[in-house]
Protein backbone atom coordinates (compact mmCIF):
# COMPACT_ATOMS: atom_id res chain seq x y z
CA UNK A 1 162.76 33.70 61.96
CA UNK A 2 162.08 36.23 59.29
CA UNK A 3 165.47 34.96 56.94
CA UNK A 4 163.45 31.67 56.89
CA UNK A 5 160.05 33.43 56.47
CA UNK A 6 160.27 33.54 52.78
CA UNK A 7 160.63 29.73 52.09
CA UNK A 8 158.36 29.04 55.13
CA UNK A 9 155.71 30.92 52.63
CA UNK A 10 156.52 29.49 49.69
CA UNK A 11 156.88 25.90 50.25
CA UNK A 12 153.12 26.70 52.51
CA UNK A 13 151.73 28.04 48.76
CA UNK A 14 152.91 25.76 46.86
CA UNK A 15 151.96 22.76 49.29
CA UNK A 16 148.07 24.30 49.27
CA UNK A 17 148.01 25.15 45.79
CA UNK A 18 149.01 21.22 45.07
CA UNK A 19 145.83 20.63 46.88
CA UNK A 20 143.83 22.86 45.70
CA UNK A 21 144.66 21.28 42.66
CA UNK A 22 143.98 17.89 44.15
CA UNK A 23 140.31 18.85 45.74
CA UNK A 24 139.56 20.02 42.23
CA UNK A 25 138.77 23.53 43.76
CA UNK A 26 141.04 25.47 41.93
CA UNK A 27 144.34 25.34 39.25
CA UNK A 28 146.55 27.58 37.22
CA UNK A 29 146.37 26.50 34.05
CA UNK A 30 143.04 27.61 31.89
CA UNK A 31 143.26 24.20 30.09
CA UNK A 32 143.45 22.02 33.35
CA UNK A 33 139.92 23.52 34.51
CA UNK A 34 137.53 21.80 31.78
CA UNK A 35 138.56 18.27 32.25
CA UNK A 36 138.39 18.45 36.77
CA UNK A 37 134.50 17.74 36.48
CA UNK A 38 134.96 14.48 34.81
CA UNK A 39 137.67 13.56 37.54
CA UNK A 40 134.88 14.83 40.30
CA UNK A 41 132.35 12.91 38.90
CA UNK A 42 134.07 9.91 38.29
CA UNK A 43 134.26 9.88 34.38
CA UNK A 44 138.52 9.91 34.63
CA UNK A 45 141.07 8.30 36.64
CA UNK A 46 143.39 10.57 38.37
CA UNK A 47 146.45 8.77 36.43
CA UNK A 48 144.44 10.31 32.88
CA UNK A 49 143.76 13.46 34.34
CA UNK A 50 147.42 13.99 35.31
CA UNK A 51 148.56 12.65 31.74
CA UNK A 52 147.02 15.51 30.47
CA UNK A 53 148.08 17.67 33.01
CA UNK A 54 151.49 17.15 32.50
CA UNK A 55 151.02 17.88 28.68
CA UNK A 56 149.19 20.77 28.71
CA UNK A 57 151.85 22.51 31.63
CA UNK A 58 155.55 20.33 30.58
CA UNK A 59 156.30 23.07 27.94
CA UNK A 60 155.31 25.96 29.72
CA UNK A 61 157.80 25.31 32.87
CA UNK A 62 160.49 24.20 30.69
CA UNK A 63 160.16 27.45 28.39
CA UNK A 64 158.19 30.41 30.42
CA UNK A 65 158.78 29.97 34.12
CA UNK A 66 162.27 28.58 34.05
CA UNK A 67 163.38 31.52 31.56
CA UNK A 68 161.45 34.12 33.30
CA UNK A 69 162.98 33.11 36.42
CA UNK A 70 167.02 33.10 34.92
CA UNK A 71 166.70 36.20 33.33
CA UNK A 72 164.70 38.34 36.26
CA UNK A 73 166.09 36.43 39.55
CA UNK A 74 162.09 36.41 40.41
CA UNK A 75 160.05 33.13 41.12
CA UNK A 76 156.76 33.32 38.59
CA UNK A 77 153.86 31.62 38.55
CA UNK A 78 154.37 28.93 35.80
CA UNK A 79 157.31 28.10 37.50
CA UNK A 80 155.44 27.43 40.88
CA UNK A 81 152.04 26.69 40.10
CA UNK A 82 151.69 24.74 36.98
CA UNK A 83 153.89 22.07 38.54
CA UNK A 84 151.61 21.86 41.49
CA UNK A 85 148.54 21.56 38.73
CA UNK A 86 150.23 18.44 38.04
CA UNK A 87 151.35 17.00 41.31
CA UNK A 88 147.64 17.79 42.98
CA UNK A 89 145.93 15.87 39.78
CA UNK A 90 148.15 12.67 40.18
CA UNK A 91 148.70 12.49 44.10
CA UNK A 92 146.22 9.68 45.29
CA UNK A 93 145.88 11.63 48.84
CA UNK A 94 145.18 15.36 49.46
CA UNK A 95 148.61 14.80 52.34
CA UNK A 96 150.73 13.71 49.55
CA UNK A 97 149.12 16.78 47.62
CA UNK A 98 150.46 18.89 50.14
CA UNK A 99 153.78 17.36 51.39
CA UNK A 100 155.11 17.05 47.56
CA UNK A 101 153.91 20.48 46.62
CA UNK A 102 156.26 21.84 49.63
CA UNK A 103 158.75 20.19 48.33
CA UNK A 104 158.59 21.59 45.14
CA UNK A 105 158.53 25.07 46.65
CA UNK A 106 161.52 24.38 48.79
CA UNK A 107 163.42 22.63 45.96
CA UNK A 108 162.81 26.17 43.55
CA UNK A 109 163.29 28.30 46.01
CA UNK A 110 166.99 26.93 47.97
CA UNK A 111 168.49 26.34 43.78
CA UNK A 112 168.07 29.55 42.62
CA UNK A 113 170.49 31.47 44.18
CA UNK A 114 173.31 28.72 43.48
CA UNK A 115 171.87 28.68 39.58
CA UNK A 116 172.32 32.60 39.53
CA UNK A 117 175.71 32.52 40.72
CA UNK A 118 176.77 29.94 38.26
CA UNK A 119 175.35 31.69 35.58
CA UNK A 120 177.00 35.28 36.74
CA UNK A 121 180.36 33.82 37.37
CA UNK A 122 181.12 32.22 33.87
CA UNK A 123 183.48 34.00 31.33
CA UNK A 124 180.20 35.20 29.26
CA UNK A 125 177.54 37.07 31.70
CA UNK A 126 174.38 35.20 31.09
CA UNK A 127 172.09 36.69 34.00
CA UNK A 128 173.94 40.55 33.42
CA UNK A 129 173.24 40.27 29.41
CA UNK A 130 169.46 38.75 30.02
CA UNK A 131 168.77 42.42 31.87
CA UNK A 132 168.42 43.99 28.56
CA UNK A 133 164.91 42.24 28.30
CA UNK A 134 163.21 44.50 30.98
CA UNK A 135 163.19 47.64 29.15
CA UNK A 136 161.61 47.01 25.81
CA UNK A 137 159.25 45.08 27.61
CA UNK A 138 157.89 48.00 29.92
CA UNK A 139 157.75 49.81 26.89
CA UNK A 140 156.05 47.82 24.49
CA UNK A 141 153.87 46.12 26.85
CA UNK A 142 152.04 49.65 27.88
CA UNK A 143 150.74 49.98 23.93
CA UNK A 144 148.15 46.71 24.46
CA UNK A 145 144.94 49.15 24.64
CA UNK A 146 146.16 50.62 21.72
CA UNK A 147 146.44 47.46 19.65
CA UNK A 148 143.22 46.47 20.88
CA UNK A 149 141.86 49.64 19.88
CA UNK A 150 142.91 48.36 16.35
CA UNK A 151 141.46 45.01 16.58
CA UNK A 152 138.20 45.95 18.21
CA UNK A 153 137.09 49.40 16.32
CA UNK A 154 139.33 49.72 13.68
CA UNK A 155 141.22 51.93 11.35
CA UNK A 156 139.29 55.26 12.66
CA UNK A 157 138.92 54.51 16.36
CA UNK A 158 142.34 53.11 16.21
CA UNK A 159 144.26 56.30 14.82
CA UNK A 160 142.46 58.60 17.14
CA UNK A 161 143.72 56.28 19.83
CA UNK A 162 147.60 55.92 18.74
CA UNK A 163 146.76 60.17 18.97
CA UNK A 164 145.35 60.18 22.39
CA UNK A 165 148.05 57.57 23.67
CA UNK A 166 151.04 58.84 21.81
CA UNK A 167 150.29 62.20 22.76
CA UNK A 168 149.99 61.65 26.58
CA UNK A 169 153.33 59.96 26.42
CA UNK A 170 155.08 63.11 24.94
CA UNK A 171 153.36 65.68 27.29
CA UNK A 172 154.09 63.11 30.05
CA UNK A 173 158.09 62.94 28.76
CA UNK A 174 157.79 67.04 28.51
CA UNK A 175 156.67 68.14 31.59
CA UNK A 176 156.41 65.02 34.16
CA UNK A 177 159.50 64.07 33.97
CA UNK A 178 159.10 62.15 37.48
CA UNK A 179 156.25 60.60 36.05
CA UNK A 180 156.32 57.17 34.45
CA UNK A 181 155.16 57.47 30.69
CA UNK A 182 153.56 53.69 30.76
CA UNK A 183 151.71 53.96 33.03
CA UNK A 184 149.49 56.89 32.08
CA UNK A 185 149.73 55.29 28.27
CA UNK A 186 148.11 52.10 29.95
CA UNK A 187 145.68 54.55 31.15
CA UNK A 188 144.73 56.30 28.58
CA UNK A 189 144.78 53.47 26.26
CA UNK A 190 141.96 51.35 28.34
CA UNK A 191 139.60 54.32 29.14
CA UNK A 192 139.27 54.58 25.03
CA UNK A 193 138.74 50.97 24.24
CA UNK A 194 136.44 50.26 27.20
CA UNK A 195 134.56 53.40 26.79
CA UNK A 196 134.07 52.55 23.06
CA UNK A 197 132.72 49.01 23.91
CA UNK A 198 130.55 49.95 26.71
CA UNK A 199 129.49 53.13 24.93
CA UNK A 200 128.22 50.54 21.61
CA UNK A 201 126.66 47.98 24.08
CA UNK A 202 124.41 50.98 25.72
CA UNK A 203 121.21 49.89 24.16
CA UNK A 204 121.48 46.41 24.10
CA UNK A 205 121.90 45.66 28.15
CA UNK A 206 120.46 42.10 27.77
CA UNK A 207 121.68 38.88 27.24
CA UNK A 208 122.86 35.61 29.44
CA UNK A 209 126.03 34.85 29.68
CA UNK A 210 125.88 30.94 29.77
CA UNK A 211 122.57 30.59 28.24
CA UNK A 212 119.36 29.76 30.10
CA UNK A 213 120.04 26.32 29.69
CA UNK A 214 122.62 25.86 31.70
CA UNK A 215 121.81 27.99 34.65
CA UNK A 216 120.95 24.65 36.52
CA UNK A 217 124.39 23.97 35.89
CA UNK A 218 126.19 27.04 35.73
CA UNK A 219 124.10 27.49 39.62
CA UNK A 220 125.24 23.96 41.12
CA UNK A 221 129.19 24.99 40.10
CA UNK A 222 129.41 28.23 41.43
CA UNK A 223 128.46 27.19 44.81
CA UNK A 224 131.14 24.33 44.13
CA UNK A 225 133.53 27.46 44.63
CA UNK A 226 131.64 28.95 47.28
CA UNK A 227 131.99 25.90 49.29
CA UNK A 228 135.74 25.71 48.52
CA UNK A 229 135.87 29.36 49.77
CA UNK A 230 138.49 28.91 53.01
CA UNK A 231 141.09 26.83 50.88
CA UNK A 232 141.32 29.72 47.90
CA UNK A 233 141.32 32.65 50.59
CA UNK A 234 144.24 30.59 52.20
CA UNK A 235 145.84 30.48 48.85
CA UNK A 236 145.28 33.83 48.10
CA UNK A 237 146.58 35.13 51.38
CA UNK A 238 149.77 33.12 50.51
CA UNK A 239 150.11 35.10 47.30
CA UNK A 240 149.57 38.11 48.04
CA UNK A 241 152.05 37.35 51.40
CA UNK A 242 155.33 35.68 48.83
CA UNK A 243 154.70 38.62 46.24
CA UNK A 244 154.99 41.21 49.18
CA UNK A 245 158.66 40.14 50.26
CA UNK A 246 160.13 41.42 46.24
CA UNK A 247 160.87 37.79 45.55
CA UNK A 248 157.95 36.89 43.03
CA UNK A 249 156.81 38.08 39.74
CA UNK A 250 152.90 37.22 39.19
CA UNK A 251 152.84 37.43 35.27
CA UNK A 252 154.67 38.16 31.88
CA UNK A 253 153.31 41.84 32.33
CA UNK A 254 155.03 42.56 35.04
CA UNK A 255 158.17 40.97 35.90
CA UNK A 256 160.64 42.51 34.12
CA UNK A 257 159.46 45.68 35.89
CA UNK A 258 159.38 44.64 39.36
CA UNK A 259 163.37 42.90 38.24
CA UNK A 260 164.26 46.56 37.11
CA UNK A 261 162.50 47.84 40.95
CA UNK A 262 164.10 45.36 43.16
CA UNK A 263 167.72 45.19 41.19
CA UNK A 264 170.38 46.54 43.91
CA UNK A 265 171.53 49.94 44.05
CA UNK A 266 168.12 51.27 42.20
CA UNK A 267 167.04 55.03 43.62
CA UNK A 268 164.40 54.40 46.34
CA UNK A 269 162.10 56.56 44.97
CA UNK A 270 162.58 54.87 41.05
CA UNK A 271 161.92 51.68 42.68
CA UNK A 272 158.99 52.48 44.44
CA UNK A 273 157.77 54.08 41.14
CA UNK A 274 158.32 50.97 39.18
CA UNK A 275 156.63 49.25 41.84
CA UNK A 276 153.71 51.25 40.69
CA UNK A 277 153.51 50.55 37.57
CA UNK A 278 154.32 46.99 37.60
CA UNK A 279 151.24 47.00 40.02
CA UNK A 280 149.10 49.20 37.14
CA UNK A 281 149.93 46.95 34.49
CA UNK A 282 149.08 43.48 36.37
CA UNK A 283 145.89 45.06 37.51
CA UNK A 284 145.12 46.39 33.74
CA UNK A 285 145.76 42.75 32.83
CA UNK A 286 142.93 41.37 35.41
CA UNK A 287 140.32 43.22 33.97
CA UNK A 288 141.50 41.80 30.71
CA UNK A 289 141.12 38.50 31.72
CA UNK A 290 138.04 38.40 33.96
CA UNK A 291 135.59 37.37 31.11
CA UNK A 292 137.82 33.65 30.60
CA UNK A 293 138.61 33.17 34.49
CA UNK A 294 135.00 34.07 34.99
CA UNK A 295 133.25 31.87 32.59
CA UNK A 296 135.33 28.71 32.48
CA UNK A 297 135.26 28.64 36.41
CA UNK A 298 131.20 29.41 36.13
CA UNK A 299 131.37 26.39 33.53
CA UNK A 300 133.37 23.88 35.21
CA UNK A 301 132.93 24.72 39.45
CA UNK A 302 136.79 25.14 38.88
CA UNK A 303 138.28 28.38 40.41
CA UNK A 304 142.13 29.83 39.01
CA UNK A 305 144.42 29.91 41.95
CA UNK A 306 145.24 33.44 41.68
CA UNK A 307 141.77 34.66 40.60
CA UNK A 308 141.43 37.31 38.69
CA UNK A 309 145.18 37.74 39.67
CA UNK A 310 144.24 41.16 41.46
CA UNK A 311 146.21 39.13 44.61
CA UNK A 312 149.12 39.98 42.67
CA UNK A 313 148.50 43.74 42.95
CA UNK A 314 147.46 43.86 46.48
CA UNK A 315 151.33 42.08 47.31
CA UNK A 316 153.50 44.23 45.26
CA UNK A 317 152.12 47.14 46.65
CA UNK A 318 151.92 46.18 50.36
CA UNK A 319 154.38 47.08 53.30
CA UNK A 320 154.80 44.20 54.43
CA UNK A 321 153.37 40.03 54.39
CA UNK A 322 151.16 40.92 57.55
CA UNK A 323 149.71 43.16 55.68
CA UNK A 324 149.39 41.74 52.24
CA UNK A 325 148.00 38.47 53.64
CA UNK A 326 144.61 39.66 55.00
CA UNK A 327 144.06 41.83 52.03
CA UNK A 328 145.03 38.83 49.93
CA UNK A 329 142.44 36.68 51.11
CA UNK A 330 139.51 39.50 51.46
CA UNK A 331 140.45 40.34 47.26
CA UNK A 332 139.92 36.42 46.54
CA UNK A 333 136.48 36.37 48.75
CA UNK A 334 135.09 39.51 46.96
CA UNK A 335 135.80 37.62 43.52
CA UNK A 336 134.27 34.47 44.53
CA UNK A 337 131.56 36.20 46.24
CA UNK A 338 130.73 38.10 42.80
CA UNK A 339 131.27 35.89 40.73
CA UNK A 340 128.40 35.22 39.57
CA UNK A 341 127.31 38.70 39.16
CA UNK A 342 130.44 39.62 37.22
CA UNK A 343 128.63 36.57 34.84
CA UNK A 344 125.24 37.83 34.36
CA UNK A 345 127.01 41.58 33.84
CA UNK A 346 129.40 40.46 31.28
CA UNK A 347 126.22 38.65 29.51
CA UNK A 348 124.90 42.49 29.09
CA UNK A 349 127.95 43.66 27.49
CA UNK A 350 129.07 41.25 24.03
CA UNK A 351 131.70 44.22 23.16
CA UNK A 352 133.54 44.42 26.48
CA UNK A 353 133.97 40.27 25.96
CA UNK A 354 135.52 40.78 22.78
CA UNK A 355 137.57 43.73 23.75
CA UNK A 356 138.86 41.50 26.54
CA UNK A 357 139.61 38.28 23.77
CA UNK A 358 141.49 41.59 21.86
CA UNK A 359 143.33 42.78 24.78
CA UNK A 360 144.96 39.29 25.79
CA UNK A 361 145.84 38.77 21.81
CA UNK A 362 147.27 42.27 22.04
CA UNK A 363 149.26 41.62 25.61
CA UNK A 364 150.65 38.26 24.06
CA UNK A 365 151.71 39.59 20.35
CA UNK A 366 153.96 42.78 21.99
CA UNK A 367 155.23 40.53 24.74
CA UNK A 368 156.71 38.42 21.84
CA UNK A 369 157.62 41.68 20.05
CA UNK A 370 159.29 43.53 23.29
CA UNK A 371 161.23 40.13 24.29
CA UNK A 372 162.52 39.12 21.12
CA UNK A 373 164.05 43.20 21.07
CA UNK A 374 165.30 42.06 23.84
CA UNK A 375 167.16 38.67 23.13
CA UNK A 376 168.26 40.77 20.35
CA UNK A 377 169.89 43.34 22.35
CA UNK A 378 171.04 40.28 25.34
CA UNK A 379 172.71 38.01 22.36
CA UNK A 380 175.01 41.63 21.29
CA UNK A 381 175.70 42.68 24.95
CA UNK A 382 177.13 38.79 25.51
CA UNK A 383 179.06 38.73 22.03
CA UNK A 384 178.44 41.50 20.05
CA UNK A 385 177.17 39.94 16.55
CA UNK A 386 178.52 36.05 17.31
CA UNK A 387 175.92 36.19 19.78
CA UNK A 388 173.46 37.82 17.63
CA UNK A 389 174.03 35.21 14.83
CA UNK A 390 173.91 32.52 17.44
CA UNK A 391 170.71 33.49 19.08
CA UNK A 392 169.26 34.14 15.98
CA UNK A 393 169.72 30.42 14.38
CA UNK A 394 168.52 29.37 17.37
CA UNK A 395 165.05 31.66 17.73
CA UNK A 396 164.37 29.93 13.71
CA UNK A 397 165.96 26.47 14.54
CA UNK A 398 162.50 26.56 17.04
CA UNK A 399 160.26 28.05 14.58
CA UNK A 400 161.65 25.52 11.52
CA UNK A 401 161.27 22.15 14.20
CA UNK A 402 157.60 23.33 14.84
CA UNK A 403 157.70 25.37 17.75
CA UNK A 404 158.67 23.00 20.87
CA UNK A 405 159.63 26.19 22.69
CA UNK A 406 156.28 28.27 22.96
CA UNK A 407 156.86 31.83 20.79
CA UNK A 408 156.54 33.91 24.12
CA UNK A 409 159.59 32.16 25.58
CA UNK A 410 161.68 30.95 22.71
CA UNK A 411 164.02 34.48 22.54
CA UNK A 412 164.38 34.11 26.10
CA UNK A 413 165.33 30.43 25.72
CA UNK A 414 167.92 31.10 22.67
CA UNK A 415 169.44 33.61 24.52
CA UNK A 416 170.28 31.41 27.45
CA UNK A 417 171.59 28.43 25.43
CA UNK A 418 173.58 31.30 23.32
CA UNK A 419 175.49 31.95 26.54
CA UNK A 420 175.99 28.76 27.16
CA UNK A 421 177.10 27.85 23.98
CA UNK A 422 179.55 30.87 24.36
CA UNK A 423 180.98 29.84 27.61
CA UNK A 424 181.97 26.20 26.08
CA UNK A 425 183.60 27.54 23.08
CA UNK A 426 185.70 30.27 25.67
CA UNK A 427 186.36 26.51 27.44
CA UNK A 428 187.42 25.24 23.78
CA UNK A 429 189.97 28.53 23.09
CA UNK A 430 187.39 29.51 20.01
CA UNK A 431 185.88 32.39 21.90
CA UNK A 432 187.46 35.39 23.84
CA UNK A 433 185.14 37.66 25.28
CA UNK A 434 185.00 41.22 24.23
């Protein structure tokens, strides 16, 4: 029973988060959210609402999930959820909903071992050269509160900052060897920025989040969530269950980390380490993204399916799915349940808004940063400079044509069609590998 556990739970998530999708009660995608109350109300067909669906999600499987997923082994959440935005939008029954989201679940999970083994057997190592992505992206990644410091408070607030942060890592490096330097830069970093904000907000504690106009509003579509309480616990238990059993990566902040944790033949202790602060970083992320979760599902009556992806946190770091489970679906209560208070509170605060709008800028600018170091060093581990020069044309082929592949994913994406570009040319006799 337990070898079959882990697509049992999977193909069970994906099946309810098609219909959540399809009750309107909850999606992945921020962009999805706004146009649900016109389906609930009647002011869209379900075949519009899943037009747009499909546009606002297409590029994001085809670029994020499906190149997280090659180059960390480790199902992600575009990959699983924004399909099953789509499928509970269109399906004209919430049983379809459910039956066709299991099958997507079963179909991603049972082809991507075979994939992986494809990709690992050929001449050029695809999945072996696409580990050199983790590590600048641990690295880089843990400097976000320090590039929000920039954004947020300036030249001033942000030296002192790079001081404080910089500084922690070298003592860190120096004498806590056994410690993980990213983590306590993470650390340091977002006790300076929110301090700061909270610390300018202190006389000015009033406000309204939505506006007193649209409390009648903002009042009838929060208890729209509240009533669709049991489906997202049942969702959330799910999550936090699939991201217990080392098979699932929640975001971009920390699967590369939790690849480099679970990769065989990694020192127990190392592993549990990185485990750690894959888990610090994804809940540092959650606070950073509370203010747009919170007000577009206190706008619309929409919930995310992951919350305030704090589900995420409560799986990587529990023993086991019995476990994880429970706790899953008691996280996703509390955040429904405070919802609305985490509205009225953010109302008080204008500065911790914005430094939240400066710390998702920040997380997406150095993930582009970290994983294009990373193509760079993938592309010379497959072919030294050929590959570099190959993955390179490609990365500015994107950019010249407009983008098709989003920025976050487009190194990752040249760097897999550079291998397989590689591998036909070894099949053509114009390339040996080195």
């Amino acid at each position: 029973m337990d070898s079959y556990l882990p697509i049992i739970l999977v193909s069970l998530l994906t099946g309810m988060t098609a219909l959540l999708s399809h009750r309107s009660a909850a999606v992945f995608h921020d962009g999805i959210r706004p146009i649900l109350p016109q389906l609930v109300e009647g002011h869209m067909s379900r075949r519009e609402a899943g037009s747009i669906a499909f546009g606002l999600s297409i590029g994001f499987v085809a670029s994020v999930g499906i190149s997280f997923t090659l180059s960390t082994g480790l199902l992600n959440s575009w990959l699983l959820f924004l399909p099953t935005d789509i499928i509970g939008v269109m399906a004209f029954s919430p049983w379809l909903a459910f039956l066709l989201g299991m099958m997507w679940g079963v179909l991603v999970f049972t082809s991507l071992e075979p994939i992986n083994q494809i990709l690992t057997s050929l001449p050029v190592d695809i999945i072996g050269a696409l580990g050199e992505l983790s590590s600048p992206v641990v690295s880089a990644f843990a400097l976000f509160p320090l590039v929000a410091l920039f954004y947020q408070f300036g030249l001033r607030l942000g030296l002192l900052g790079c001081v404080v942060v910089l500084l922690s890592r070298i003592l860190v490096v120096r004498f806590f060897p056994h410690l993980f330097p990213e983590s306590i830069e993470i650390f340091a970093g977002m006790v300076m920025l929110l301090g700061t904000a909270i610390w300018r907000d202190r006389k000015r504690c009033t406000g309204d989040l939505l506006g007193g106009g649209a409390y009648s509003v903002f009042e009838e579509r929060s208890q729209r969530i509240i009533t669709q309480l049991p489906w997202i616990m049942i969702v959330g238990a799910l999550i936090a269950a699939v991201a217990s059993l080392r098979i699932f990566g929640g975001t971009e902040v920390s699967i590369y980390t939790l690849a480099k944790a679970y990769a065989p033949g990694v020192d127990p202790a190392e592993s549990t380490a990185l485990v750690h602060q894959a888990a610090l970083a994804e809940f540092m992320r959650g606070l950073g993204f509370i203010p747009l979760i919170a007000t577009t599902a206190l706008a619309t009556g929409v919930y995310a399916v992951a919350g305030f992806t704090f589900v995420f946190v409560v799986g990587y770091l529990s023993p086991s799915v019995w476990i994880a489970a429970p706790l899953g679906a008691l996280v996703i209560a509390l955040e429904v349940v405070l919802l609305r208070y985490i509205g009225k509170w953010l109302g008080r605060y204008p500065s911790v808004r914005d430094a939240s709008d400066n710390i998702r800028n920040a997380m997406n600018m150095l993930m582009e940063f970290a994983l294009l170091i990373g193509a760079i060093f993938a592309a010379i581990k497959m072919a030294g400079y050929t590959g570099f020069t190959v993955a390179t044309a490609l990365y500015f082929l994107n950019e010249a044509i407009g983008r098709p592949v989003l920025k976050i994913a487009a190194p990752v994406v040249a760097v897999i069609i550079t291998g397989i570009l590689l591998n036909l040319l070894w099949l053509l006799g114009l390339f040996v590998p080195g």
